[in-house]
C-alpha atoms as a PDB file:
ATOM      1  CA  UNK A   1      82.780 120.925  81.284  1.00  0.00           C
ATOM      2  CA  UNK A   2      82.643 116.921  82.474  1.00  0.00           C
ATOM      3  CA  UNK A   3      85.895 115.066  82.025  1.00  0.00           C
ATOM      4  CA  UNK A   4      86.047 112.782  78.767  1.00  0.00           C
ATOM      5  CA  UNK A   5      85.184 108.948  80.232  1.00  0.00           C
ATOM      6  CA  UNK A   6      88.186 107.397  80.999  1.00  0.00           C
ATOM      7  CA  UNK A   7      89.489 104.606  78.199  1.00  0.00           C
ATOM      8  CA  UNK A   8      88.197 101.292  78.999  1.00  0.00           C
ATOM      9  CA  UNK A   9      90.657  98.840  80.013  1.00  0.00           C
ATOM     10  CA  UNK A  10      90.728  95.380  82.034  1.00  0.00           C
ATOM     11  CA  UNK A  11      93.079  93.987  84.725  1.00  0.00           C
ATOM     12  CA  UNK A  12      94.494  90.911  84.267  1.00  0.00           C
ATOM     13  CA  UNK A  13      97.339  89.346  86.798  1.00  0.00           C
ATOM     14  CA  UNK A  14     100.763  90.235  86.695  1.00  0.00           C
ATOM     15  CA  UNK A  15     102.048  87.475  85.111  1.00  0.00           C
ATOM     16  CA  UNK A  16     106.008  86.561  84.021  1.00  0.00           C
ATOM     17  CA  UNK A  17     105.762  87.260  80.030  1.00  0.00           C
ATOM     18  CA  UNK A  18     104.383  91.088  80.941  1.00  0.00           C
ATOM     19  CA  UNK A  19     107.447  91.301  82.495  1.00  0.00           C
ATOM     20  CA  UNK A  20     109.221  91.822  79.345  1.00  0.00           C
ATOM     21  CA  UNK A  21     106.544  94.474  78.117  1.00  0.00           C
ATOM     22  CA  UNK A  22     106.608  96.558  81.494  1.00  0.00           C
ATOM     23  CA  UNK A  23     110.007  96.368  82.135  1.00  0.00           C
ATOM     24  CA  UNK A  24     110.894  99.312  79.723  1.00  0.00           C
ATOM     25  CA  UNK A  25     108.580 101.776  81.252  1.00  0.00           C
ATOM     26  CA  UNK A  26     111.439 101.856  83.922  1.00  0.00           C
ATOM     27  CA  UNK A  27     113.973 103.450  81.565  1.00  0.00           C
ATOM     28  CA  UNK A  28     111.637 106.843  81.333  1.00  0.00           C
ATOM     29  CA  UNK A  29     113.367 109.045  83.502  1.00  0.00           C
ATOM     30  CA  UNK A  30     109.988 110.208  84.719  1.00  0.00           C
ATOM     31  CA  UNK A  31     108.975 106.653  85.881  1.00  0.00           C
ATOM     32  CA  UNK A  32     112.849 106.516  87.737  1.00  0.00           C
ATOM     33  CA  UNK A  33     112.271 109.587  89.460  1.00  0.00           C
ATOM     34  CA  UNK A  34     108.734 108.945  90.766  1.00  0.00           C
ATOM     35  CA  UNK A  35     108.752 104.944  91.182  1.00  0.00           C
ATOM     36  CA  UNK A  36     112.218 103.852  90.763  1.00  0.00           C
ATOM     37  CA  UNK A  37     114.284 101.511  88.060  1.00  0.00           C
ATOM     38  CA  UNK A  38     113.384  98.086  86.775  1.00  0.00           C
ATOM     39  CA  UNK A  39     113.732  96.645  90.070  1.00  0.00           C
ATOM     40  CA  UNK A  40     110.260  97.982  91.110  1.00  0.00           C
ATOM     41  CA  UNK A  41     108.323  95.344  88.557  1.00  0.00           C
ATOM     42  CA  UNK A  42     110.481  92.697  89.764  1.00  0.00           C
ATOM     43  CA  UNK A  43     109.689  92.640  93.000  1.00  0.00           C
ATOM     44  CA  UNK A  44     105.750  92.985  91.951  1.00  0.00           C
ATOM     45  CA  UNK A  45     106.549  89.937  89.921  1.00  0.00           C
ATOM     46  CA  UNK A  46     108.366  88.265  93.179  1.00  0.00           C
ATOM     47  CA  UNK A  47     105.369  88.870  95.209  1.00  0.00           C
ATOM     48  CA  UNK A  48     103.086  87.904  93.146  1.00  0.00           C
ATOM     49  CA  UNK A  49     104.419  84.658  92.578  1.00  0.00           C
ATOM     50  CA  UNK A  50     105.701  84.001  96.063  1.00  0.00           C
ATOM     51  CA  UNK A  51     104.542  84.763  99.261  1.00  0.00           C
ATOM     52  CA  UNK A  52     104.948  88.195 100.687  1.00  0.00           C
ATOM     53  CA  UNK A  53     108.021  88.765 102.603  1.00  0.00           C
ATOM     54  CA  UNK A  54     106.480  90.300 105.790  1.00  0.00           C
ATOM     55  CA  UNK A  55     103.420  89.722 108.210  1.00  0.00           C
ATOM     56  CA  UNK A  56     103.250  93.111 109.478  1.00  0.00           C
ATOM     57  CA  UNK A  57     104.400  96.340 107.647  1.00  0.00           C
ATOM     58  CA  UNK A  58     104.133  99.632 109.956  1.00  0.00           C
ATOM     59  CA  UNK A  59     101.417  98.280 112.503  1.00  0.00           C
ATOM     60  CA  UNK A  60      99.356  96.716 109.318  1.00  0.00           C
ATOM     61  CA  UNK A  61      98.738  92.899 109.058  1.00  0.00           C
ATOM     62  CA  UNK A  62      99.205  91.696 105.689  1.00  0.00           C
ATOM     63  CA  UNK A  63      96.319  89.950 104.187  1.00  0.00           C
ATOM     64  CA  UNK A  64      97.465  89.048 100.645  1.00  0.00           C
ATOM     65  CA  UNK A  65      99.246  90.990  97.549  1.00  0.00           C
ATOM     66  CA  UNK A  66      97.743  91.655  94.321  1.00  0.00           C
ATOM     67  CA  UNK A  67      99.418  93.240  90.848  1.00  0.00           C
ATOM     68  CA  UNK A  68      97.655  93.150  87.603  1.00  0.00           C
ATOM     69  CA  UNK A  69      98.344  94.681  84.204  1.00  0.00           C
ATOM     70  CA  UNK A  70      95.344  97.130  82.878  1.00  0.00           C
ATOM     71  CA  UNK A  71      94.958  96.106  79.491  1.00  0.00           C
ATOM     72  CA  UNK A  72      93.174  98.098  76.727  1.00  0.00           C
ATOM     73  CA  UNK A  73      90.823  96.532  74.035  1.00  0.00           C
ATOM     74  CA  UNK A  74      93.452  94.981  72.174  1.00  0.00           C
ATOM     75  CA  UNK A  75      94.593  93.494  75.033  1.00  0.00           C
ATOM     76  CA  UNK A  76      97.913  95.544  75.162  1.00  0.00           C
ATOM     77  CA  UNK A  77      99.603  96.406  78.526  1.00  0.00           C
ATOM     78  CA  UNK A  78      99.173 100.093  79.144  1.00  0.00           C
ATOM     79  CA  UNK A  79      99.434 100.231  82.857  1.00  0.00           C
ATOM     80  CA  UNK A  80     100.819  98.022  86.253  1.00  0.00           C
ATOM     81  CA  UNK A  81      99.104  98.399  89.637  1.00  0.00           C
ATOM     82  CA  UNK A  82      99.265  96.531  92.511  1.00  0.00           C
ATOM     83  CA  UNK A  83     100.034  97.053  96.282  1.00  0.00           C
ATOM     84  CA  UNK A  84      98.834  94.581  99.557  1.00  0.00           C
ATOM     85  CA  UNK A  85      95.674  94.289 101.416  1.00  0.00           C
ATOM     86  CA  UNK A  86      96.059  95.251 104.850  1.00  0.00           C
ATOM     87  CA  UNK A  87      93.512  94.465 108.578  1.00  0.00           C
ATOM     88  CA  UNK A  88      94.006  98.009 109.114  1.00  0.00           C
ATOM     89  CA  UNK A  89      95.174 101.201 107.568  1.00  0.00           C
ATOM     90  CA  UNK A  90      98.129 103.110 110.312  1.00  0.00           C
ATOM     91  CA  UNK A  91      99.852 106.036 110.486  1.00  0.00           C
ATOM     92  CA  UNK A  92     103.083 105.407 110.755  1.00  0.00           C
ATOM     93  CA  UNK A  93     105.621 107.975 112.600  1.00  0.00           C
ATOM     94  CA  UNK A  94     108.978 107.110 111.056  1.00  0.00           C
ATOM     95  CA  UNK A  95     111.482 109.086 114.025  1.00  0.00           C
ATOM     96  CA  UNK A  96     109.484 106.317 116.586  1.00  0.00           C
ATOM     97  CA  UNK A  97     108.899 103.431 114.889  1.00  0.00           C
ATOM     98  CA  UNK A  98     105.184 104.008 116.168  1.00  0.00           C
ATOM     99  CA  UNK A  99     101.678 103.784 114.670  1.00  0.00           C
ATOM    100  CA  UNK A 100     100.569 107.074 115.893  1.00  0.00           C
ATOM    101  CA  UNK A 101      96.525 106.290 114.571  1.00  0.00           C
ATOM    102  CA  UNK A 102      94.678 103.612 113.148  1.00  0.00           C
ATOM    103  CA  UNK A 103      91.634 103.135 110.792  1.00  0.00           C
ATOM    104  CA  UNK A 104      89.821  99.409 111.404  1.00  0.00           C
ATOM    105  CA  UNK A 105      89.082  99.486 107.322  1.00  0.00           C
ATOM    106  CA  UNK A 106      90.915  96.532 105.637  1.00  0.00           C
ATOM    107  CA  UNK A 107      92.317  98.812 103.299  1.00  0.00           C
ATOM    108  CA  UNK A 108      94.802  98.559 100.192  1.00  0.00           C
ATOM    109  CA  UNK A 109      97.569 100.821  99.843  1.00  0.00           C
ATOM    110  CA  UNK A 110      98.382 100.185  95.948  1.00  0.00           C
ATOM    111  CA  UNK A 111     101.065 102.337  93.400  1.00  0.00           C
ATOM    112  CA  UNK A 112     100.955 102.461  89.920  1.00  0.00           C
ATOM    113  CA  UNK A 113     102.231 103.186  86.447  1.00  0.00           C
ATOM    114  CA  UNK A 114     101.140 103.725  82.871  1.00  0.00           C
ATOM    115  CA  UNK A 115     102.969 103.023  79.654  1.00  0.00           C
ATOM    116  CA  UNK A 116     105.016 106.848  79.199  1.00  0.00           C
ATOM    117  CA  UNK A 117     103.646 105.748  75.589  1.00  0.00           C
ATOM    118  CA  UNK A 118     100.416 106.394  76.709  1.00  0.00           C
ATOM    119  CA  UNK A 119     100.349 109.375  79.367  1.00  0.00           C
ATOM    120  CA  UNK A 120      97.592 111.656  79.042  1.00  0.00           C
ATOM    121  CA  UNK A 121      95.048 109.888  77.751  1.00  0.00           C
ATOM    122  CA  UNK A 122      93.184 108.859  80.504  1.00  0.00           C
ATOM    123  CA  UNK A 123      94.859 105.209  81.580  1.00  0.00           C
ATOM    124  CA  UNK A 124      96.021 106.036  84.979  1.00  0.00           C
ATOM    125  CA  UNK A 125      92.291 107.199  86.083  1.00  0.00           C
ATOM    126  CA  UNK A 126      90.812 103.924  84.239  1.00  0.00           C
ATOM    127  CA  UNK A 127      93.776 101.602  85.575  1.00  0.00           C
ATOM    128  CA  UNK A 128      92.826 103.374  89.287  1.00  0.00           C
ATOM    129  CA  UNK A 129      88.901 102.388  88.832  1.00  0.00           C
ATOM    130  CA  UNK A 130      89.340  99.267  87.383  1.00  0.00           C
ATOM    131  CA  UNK A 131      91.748  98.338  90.812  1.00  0.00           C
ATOM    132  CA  UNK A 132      88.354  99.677  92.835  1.00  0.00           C
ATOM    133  CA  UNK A 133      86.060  97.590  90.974  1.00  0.00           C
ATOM    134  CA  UNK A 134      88.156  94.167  90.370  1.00  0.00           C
ATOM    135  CA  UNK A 135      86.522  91.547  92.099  1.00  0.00           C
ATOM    136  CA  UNK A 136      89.782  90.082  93.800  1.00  0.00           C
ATOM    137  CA  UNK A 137      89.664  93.542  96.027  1.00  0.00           C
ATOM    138  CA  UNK A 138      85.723  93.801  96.780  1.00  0.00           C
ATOM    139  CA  UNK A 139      86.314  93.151 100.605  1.00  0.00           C
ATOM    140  CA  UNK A 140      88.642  96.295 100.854  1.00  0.00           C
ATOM    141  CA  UNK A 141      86.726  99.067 102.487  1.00  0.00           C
ATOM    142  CA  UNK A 142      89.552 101.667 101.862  1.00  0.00           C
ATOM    143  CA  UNK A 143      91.968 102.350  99.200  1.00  0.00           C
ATOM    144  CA  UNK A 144      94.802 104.715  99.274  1.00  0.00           C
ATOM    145  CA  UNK A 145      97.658 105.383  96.260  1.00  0.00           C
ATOM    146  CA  UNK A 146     100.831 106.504  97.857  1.00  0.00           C
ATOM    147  CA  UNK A 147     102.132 109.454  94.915  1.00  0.00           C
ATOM    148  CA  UNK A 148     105.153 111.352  95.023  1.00  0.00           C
ATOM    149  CA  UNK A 149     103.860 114.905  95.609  1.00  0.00           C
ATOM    150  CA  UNK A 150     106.073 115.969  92.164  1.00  0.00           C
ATOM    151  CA  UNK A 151     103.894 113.615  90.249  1.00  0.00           C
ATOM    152  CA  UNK A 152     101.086 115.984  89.718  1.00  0.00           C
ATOM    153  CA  UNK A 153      99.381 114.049  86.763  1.00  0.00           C
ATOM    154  CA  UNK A 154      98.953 110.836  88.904  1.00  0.00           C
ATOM    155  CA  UNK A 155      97.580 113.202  91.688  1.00  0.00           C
ATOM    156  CA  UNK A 156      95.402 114.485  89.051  1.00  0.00           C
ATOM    157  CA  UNK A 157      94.452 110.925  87.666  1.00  0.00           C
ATOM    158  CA  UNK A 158      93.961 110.182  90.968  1.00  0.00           C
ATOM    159  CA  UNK A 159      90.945 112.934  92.084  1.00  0.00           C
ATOM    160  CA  UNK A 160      89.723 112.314  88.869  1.00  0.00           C
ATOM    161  CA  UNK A 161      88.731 108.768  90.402  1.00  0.00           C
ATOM    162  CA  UNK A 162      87.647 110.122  93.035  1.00  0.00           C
ATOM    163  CA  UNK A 163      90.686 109.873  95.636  1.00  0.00           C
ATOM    164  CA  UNK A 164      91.165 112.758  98.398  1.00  0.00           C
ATOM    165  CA  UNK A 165      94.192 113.778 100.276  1.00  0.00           C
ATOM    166  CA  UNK A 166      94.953 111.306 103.065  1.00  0.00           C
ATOM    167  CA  UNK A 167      97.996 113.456 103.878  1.00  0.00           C
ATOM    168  CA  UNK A 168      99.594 116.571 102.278  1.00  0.00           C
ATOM    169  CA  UNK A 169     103.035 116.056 103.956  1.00  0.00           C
ATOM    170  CA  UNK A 170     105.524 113.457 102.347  1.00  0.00           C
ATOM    171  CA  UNK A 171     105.853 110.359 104.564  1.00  0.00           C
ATOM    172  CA  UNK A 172     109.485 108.930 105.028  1.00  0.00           C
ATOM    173  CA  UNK A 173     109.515 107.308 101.884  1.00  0.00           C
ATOM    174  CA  UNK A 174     108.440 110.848 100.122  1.00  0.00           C
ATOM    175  CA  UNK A 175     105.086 109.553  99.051  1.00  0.00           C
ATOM    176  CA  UNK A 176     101.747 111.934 100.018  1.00  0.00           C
ATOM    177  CA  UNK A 177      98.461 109.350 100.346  1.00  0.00           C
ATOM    178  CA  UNK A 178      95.386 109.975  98.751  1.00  0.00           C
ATOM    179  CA  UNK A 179      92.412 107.455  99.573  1.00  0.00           C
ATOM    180  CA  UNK A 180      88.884 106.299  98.745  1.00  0.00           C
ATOM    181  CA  UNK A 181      86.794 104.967 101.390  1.00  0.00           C
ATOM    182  CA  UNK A 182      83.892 102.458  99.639  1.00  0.00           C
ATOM    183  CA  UNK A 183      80.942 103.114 100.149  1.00  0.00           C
ATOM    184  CA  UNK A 184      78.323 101.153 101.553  1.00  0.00           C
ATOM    185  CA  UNK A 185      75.041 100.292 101.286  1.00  0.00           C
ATOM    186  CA  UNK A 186      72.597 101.244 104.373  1.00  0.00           C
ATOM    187  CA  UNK A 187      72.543  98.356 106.567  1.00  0.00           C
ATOM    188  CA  UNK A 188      74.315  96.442 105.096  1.00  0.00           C
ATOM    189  CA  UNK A 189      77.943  95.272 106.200  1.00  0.00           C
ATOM    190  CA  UNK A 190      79.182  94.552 102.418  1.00  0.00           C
ATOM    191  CA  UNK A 191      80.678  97.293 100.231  1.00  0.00           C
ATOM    192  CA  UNK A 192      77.761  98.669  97.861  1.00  0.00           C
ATOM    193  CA  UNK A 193      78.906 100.582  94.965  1.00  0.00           C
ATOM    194  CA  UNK A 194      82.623 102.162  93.911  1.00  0.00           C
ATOM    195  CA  UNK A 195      83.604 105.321  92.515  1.00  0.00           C
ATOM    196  CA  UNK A 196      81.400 108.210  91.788  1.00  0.00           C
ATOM    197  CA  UNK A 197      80.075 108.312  88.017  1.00  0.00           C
END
């Protein structure tokens, strides 16, 4: 039996009055144990007005930052994601401060979170696709969601947009990466479509 299509929502930037609206998302235990307190959507809201505060984070050049609220058809916030754009996606090897493999992809390494208010209807997986197809992150050539391996509904929302495991073994920050390499069209060197249907 197919999936139901996910619920169609829009991204829109990350701006200061959301704030308010996401902030309380971060008192759901849930959203603590997997993302952290209301500290998390601050510093989204920091970088997204400022500048970042790094060049290079584990072997990775910083490009630029991007956070956006996935509205639904009323315009309502049901979901934050954001992460940076990177030259490269690395491997990191936390005991020696080492990239231990690289991938030449500019690639995004984003996070997540939906509205507790509105889990299990199908908002993660259309807040996920929506990140794909935004045009602020056409030029990214690979996409990986770093999950806690606990959270198995975003792992699920995650394959259900089409994301494979990057790595099954937590990383030092406890996070397992799943990714989504864009395809692209033959002979060309510009990214072609997005997600599977």
């Amino acid at each position: 039996m197919a999936a139901d299509p996910p619920p169609p929502v829009r991204l829109v930037p990350f701006e200061p009055e959301q704030l308010l609206v996401v902030l309380p998302w971060f008192d759901h235990p849930e959203v603590q144990r997997h993302l952290g307190d209301r500290t998390w959507p601050e510093r989204e809201m920091a970088l997204r007005t400022g500048t970042p505060p790094f060049d290079e984070f584990r072997g990775r050049r910083v490009l630029r930052t991007h956070t956006f609220v996935a509205v639904d058809d009323d315009d309502r916030p049901v979901a934050q994601i954001g992460g940076d754009v990177y030259d490269r996606w690395t491997t990191w090897d936390p005991a020696t401060g080492r990239v231990t493999a690289t991938d030449l992809r500019r690639s995004m390494g984003a996070a997540y979170v939906v509205d507790p208010a509105r889990w299990g209807r199908g908002y993660g997986r259309a807040t996920i696709r929506a990140l794909v197809d935004a045009p602020d992150t056409a030029d990214v050539e690979l996409f990986v969601l770093g999950i806690d391996p606990a959270n198995t509904a975003s792992l699920r929302a995650a394959a259900a947009a089409g994301f494979t495991p990057l790595t099954t073994e937590p990383d030092a920050e406890d996070m397992v990466h799943v990714q989504l390499p864009r395809r692209r069209t033959p002979g060309t060197s510009s990214p072609a479509g997005t997600l599977p249907a």
